[in-house]
Protein backbone atom coordinates (compact mmCIF):
# COMPACT_ATOMS: atom_id res chain seq x y z
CA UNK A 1 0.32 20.50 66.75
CA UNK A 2 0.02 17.78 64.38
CA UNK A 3 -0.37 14.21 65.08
CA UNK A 4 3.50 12.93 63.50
CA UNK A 5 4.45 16.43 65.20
CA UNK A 6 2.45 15.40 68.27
CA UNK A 7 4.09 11.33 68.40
CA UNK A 8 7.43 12.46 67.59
CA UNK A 9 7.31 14.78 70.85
CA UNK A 10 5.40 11.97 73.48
CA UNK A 11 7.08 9.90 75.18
CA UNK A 12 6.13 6.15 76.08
CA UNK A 13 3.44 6.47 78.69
CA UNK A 14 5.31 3.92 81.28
CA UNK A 15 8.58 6.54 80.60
CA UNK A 16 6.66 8.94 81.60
CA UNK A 17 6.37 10.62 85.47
CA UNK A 18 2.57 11.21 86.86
CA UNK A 19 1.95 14.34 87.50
CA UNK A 20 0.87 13.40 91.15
CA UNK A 21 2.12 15.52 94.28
CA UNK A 22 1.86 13.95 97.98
CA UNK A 23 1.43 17.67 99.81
CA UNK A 24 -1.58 18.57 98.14
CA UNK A 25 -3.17 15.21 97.91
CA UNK A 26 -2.71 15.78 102.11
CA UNK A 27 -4.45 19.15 101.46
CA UNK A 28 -6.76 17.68 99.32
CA UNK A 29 -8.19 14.89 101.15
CA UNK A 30 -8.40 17.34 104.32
CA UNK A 31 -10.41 19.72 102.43
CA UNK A 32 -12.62 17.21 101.04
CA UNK A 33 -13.47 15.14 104.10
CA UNK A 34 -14.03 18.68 106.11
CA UNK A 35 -15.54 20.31 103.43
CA UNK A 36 -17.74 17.46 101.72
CA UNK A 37 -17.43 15.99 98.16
CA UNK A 38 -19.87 19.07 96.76
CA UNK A 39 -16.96 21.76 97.43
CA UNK A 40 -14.48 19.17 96.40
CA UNK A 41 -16.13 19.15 93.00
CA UNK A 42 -16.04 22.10 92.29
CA UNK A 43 -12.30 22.81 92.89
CA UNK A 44 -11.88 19.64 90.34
CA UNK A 45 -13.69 21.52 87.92
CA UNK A 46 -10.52 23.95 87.95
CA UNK A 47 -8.33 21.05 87.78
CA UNK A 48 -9.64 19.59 84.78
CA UNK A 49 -9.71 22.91 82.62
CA UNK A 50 -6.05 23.53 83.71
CA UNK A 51 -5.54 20.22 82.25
CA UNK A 52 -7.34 19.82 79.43
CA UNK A 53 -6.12 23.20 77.91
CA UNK A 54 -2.49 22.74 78.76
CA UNK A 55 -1.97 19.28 78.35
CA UNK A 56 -1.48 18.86 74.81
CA UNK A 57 -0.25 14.84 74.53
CA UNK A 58 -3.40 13.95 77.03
CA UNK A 59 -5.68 16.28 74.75
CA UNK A 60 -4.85 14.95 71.84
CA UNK A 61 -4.71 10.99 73.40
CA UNK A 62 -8.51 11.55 74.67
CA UNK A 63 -9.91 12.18 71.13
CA UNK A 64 -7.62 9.43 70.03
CA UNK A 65 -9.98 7.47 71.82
CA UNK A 66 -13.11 9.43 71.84
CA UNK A 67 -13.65 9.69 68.36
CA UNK A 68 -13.45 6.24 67.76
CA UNK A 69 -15.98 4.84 70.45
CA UNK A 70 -18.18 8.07 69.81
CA UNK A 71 -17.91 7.38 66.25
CA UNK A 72 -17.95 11.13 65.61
CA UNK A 73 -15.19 14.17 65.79
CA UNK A 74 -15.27 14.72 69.66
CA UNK A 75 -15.10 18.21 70.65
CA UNK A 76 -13.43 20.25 73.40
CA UNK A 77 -16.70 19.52 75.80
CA UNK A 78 -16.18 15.62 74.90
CA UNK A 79 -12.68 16.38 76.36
CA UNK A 80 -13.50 18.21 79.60
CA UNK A 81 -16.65 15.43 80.35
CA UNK A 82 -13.67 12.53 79.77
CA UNK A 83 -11.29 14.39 82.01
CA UNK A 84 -13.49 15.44 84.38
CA UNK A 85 -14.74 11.82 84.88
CA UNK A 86 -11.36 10.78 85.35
CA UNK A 87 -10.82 13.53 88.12
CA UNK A 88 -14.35 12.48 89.54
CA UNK A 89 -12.89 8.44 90.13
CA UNK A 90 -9.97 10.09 91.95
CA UNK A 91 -11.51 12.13 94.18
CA UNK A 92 -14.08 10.00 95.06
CA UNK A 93 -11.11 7.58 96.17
CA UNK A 94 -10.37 9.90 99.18
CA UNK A 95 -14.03 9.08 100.43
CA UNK A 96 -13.78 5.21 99.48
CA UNK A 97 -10.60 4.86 101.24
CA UNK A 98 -11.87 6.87 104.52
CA UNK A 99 -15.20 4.23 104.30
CA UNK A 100 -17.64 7.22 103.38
CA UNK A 101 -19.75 4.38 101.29
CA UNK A 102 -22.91 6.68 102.55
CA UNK A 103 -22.09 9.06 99.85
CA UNK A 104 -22.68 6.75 97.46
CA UNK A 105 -25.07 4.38 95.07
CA UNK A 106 -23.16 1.54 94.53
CA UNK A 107 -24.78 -1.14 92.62
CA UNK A 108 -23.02 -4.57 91.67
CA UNK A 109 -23.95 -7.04 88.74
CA UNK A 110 -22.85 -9.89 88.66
CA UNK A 111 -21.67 -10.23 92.66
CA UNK A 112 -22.51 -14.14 92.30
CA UNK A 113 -19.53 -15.01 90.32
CA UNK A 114 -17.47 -13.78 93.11
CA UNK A 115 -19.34 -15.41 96.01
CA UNK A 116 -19.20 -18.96 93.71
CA UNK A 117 -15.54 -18.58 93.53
CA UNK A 118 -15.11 -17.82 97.58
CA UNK A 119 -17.21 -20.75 97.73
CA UNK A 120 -15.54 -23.34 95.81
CA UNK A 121 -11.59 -21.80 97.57
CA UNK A 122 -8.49 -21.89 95.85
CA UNK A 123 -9.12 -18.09 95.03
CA UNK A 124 -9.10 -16.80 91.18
CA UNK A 125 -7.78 -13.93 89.15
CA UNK A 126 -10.01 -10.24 88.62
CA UNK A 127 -9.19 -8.91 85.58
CA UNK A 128 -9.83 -5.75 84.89
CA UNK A 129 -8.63 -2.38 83.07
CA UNK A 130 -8.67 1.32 83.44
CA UNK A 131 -11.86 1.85 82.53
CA UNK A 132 -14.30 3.35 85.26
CA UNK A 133 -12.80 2.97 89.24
CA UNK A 134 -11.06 -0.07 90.71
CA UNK A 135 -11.04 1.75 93.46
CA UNK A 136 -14.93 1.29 94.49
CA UNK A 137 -14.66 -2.37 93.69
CA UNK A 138 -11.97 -2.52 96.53
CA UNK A 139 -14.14 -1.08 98.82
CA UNK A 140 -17.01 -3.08 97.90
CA UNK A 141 -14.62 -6.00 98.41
CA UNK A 142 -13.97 -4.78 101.77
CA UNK A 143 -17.67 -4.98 103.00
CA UNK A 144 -17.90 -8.75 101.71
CA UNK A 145 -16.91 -11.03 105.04
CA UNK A 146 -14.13 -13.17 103.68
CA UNK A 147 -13.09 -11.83 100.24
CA UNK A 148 -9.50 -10.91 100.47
CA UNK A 149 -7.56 -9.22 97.25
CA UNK A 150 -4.35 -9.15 96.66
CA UNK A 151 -2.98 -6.65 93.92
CA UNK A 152 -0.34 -7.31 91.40
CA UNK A 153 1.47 -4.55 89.79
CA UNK A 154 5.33 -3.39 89.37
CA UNK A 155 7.33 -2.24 91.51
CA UNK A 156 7.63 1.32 90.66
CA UNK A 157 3.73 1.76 90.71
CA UNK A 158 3.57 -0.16 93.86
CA UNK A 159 5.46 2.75 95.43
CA UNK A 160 3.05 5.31 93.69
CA UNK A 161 -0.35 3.55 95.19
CA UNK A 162 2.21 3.05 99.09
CA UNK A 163 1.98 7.03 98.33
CA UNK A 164 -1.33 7.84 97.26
CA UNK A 165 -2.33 5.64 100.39
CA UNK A 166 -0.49 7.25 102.55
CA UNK A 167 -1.59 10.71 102.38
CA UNK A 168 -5.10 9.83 102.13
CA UNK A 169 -5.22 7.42 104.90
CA UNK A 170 -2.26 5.45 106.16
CA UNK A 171 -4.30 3.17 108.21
CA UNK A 172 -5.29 1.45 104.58
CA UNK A 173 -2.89 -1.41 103.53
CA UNK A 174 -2.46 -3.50 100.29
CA UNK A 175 -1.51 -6.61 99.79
CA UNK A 176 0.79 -5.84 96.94
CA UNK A 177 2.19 -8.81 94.31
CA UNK A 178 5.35 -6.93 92.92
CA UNK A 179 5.68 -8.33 88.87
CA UNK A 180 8.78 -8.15 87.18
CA UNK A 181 10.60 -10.07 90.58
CA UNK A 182 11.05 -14.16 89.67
CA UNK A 183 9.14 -15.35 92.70
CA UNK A 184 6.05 -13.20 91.75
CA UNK A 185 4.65 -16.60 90.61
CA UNK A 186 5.34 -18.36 93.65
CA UNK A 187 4.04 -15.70 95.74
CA UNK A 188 0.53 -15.35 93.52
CA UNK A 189 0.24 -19.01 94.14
CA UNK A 190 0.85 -18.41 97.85
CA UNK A 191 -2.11 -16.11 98.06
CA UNK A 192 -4.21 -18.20 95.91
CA UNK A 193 -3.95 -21.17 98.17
CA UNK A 194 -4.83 -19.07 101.00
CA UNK A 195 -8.42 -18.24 99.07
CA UNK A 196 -6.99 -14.81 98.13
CA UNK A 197 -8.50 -13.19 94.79
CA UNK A 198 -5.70 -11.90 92.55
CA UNK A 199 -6.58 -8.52 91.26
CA UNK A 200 -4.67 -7.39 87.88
CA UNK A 201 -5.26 -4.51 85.18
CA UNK A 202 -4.75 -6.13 81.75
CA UNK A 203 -4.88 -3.44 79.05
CA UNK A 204 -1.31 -1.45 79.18
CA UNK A 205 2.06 -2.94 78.09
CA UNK A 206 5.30 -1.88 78.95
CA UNK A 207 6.57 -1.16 75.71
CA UNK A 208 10.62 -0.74 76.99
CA UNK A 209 9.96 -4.52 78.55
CA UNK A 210 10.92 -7.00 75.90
CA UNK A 211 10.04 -9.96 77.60
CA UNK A 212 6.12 -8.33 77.89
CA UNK A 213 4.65 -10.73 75.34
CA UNK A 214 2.09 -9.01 73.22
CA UNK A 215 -1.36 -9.70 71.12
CA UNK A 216 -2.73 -7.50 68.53
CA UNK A 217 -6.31 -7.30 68.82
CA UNK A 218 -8.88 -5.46 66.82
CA UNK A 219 -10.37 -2.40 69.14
CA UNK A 220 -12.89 0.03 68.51
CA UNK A 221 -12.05 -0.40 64.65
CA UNK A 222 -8.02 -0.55 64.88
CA UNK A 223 -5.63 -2.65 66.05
CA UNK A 224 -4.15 -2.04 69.62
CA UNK A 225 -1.77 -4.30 72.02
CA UNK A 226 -2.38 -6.25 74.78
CA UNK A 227 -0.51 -8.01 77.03
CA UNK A 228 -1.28 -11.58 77.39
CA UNK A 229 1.28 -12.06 80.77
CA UNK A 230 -1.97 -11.30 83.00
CA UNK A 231 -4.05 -14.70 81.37
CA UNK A 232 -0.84 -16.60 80.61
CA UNK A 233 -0.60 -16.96 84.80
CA UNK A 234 -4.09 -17.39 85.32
CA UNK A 235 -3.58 -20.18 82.72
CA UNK A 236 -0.33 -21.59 84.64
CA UNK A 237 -1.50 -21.20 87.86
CA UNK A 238 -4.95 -22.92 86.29
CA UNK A 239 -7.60 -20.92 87.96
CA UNK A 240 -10.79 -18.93 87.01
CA UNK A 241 -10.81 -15.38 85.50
CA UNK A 242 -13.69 -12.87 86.09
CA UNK A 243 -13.72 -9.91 84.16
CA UNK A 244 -14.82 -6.87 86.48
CA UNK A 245 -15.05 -3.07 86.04
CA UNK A 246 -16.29 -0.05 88.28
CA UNK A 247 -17.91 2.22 85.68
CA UNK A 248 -18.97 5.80 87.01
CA UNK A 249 -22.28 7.18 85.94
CA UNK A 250 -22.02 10.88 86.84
CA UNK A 251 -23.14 11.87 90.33
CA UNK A 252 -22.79 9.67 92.92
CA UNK A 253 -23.67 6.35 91.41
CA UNK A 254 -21.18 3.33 90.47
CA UNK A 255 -22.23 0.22 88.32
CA UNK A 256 -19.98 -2.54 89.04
CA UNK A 257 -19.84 -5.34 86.87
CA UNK A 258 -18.56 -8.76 87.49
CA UNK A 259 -18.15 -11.85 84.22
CA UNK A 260 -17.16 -14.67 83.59
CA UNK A 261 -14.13 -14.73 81.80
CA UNK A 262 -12.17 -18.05 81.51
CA UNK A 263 -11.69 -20.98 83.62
CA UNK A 264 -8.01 -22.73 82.82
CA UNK A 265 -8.84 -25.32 85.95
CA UNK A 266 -9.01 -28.22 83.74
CA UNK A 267 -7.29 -26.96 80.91
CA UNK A 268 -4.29 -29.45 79.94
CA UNK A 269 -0.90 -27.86 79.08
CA UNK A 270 -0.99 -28.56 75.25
CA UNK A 271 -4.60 -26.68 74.59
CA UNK A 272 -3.43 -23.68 76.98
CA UNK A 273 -2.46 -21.56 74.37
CA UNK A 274 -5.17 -21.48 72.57
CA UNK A 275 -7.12 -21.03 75.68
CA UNK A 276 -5.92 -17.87 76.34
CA UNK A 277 -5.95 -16.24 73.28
CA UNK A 278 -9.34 -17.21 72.98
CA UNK A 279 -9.89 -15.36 76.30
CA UNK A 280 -7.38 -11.87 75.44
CA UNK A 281 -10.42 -12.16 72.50
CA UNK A 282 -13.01 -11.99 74.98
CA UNK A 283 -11.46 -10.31 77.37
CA UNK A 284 -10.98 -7.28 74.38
CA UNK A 285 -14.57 -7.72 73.46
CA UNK A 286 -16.00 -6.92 77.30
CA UNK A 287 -13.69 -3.71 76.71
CA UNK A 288 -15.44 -2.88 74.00
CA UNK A 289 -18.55 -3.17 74.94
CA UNK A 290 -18.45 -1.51 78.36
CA UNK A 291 -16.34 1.15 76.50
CA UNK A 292 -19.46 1.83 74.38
CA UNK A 293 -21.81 1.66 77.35
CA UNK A 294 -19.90 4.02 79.67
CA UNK A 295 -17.13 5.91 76.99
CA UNK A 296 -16.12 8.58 79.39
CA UNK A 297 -14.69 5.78 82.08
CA UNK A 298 -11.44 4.93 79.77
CA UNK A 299 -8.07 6.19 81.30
CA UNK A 300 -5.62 5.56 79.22
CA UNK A 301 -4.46 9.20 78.46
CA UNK A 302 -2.01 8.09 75.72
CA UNK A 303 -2.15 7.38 72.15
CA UNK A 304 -3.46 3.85 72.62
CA UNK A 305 -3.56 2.69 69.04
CA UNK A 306 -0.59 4.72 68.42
CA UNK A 307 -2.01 5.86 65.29
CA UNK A 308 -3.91 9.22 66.61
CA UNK A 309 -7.47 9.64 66.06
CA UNK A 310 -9.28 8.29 63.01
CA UNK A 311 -8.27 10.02 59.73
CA UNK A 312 -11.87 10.11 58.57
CA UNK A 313 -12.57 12.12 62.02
CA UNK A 314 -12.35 15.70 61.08
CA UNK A 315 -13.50 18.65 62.81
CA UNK A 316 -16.14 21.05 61.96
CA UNK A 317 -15.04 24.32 60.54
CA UNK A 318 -13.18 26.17 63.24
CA UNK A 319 -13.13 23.66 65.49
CA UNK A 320 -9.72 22.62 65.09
CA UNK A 321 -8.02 22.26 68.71
């Protein structure tokens, strides 16, 4: 399939239904927690072969990525190791979310920043992405006394986590901050004054939105959108941003990183636009760099850039997927 072949056939990635199924996530988790996470590795080995030779608009979406922050033609094994770290995040959820933190090295950089803003109250914005696991910085957040997170997302994926959670273990509730509703701003200021953090993933737009407003920024060589809604109620709500990402490094080990991001506290109303583009900036640069540090951890199995992979990227001689 071609790439205008391939774009003319996809479908926005919002428009588009996971491929998630409640039953065997049940079965799943029950094998996994009876069976341990060694047996449940192997089974995702399966899983990600199944996927990465019949999923065509994911296939072709990974080395739409991979090739740029590889800087090289990425091959069918560069496709199976960014699959299969994807499938590695999500299974290690079932053991996060059941408080198995035994099976794991977690180790957090930054940690300060979040203790600093606990300290000082009035809560602050986590911005992150899907790069690496969010799910491991929840549960790190849930063996700090006193940090409280409160998640914002729409509606419709709101209902997909209430799922997810569900059949992996129902005793797990989120505090959920539905966007898209008019009093999500009152209600993120509600949770702020209560010393919540806000947590929010920054790097998809919902293209059939038209009210999503959205920046151009230059990443990994090309120009790709991001939505600036995320920093533009930081900015309102004048709080601190800290940039944070759960990168996985292959076995059992995690590397979570916390930054400083912006702080719109003192920021007066005429210099907050400028403010926050100079932060998307930033914000797109700490991408970028953890991107190149840990370049299996992206998740964004669509054509980011919407431009396929980079024309000079060719394949060697019989190579061609």
């Amino acid at each position: 399939m071609t790439w205008p072949a391939k774009r003319a056939a996809s479908a926005d990635w919002s428009s588009r239904q996971e491929r998630s199924n409640t039953t065997l996530l049940r079965i799943m988790s029950w094998l996994s927690l009876r069976l341990g996470r060694r047996f449940g590795r192997a089974v995702l080995r399966l899983i990600t072969a199944y996927f990465v030779l019949f999923s065509p608009t994911a296939r072709y979406a990974s080395r739409a990525y991979l090739d740029r922050v590889l800087g090289r033609y990425a091959g069918w094994s560069d496709g199976f190791k960014h699959v299969f770290t994807f499938a590695s995040t999500i299974h290690d959820r079932i053991y996060l979310l059941n408080e198995r933190f035994d099976l794991f090295d977690i180790r957090v950089h930054g940690g300060e920043l979040v203790d600093e803003a606990m300290a000082r109250g009035g809560g602050a914005f986590l911005l992150g992405a899907h790069l690496g696991s969010f799910e491991v910085i929840r549960a790190v957040g849930r063996q700090r006394p006193g940090l409280r997170v409160a998640i914002t997302m729409y509606e419709e994926n709101a209902r997909k986590l209430n799922d997810v959670l569900e059949a992996i273990n129902p005793a797990m509730r989120q505090d959920v901050i539905s966007l898209g509703r008019i009093d999500a701003m009152l209600k993120a200021r509600e949770y702020l004054e209560r010393g919540f953090m806000i947590g929010m993933l920054a790097d998809r737009t919902l293209s059939q939105r038209a009210t999503d407003p959205v920046q151009q920024c230059d990443f990994l060589g090309a120009p790709a959108g991001f939505p600036t809604g995320p920093l533009r109620m930081a900015a309102m709500l004048r709080r601190p941003v800290i940039f944070m990402t759960g990168l996985y490094r292959g076995g059992n080990r995690y590397d979570i990183h916390f930054e400083a991001l912006a702080d719109f506290s003192q920021v007066a109303r005429g210099q907050r636009e400028q403010e926050v583009q100079a932060a998307l900036t930033r914000y797109v640069g700490m991408l970028e760099r953890h991107c190149h540090d840990a370049p299996y951890n992206w998740f964004n199995f669509y054509d980011f850039w919407q431009s396929g992979p980079p024309l000079s990227s060719q394949p060697p001689p019989g190579n061609e997927p």
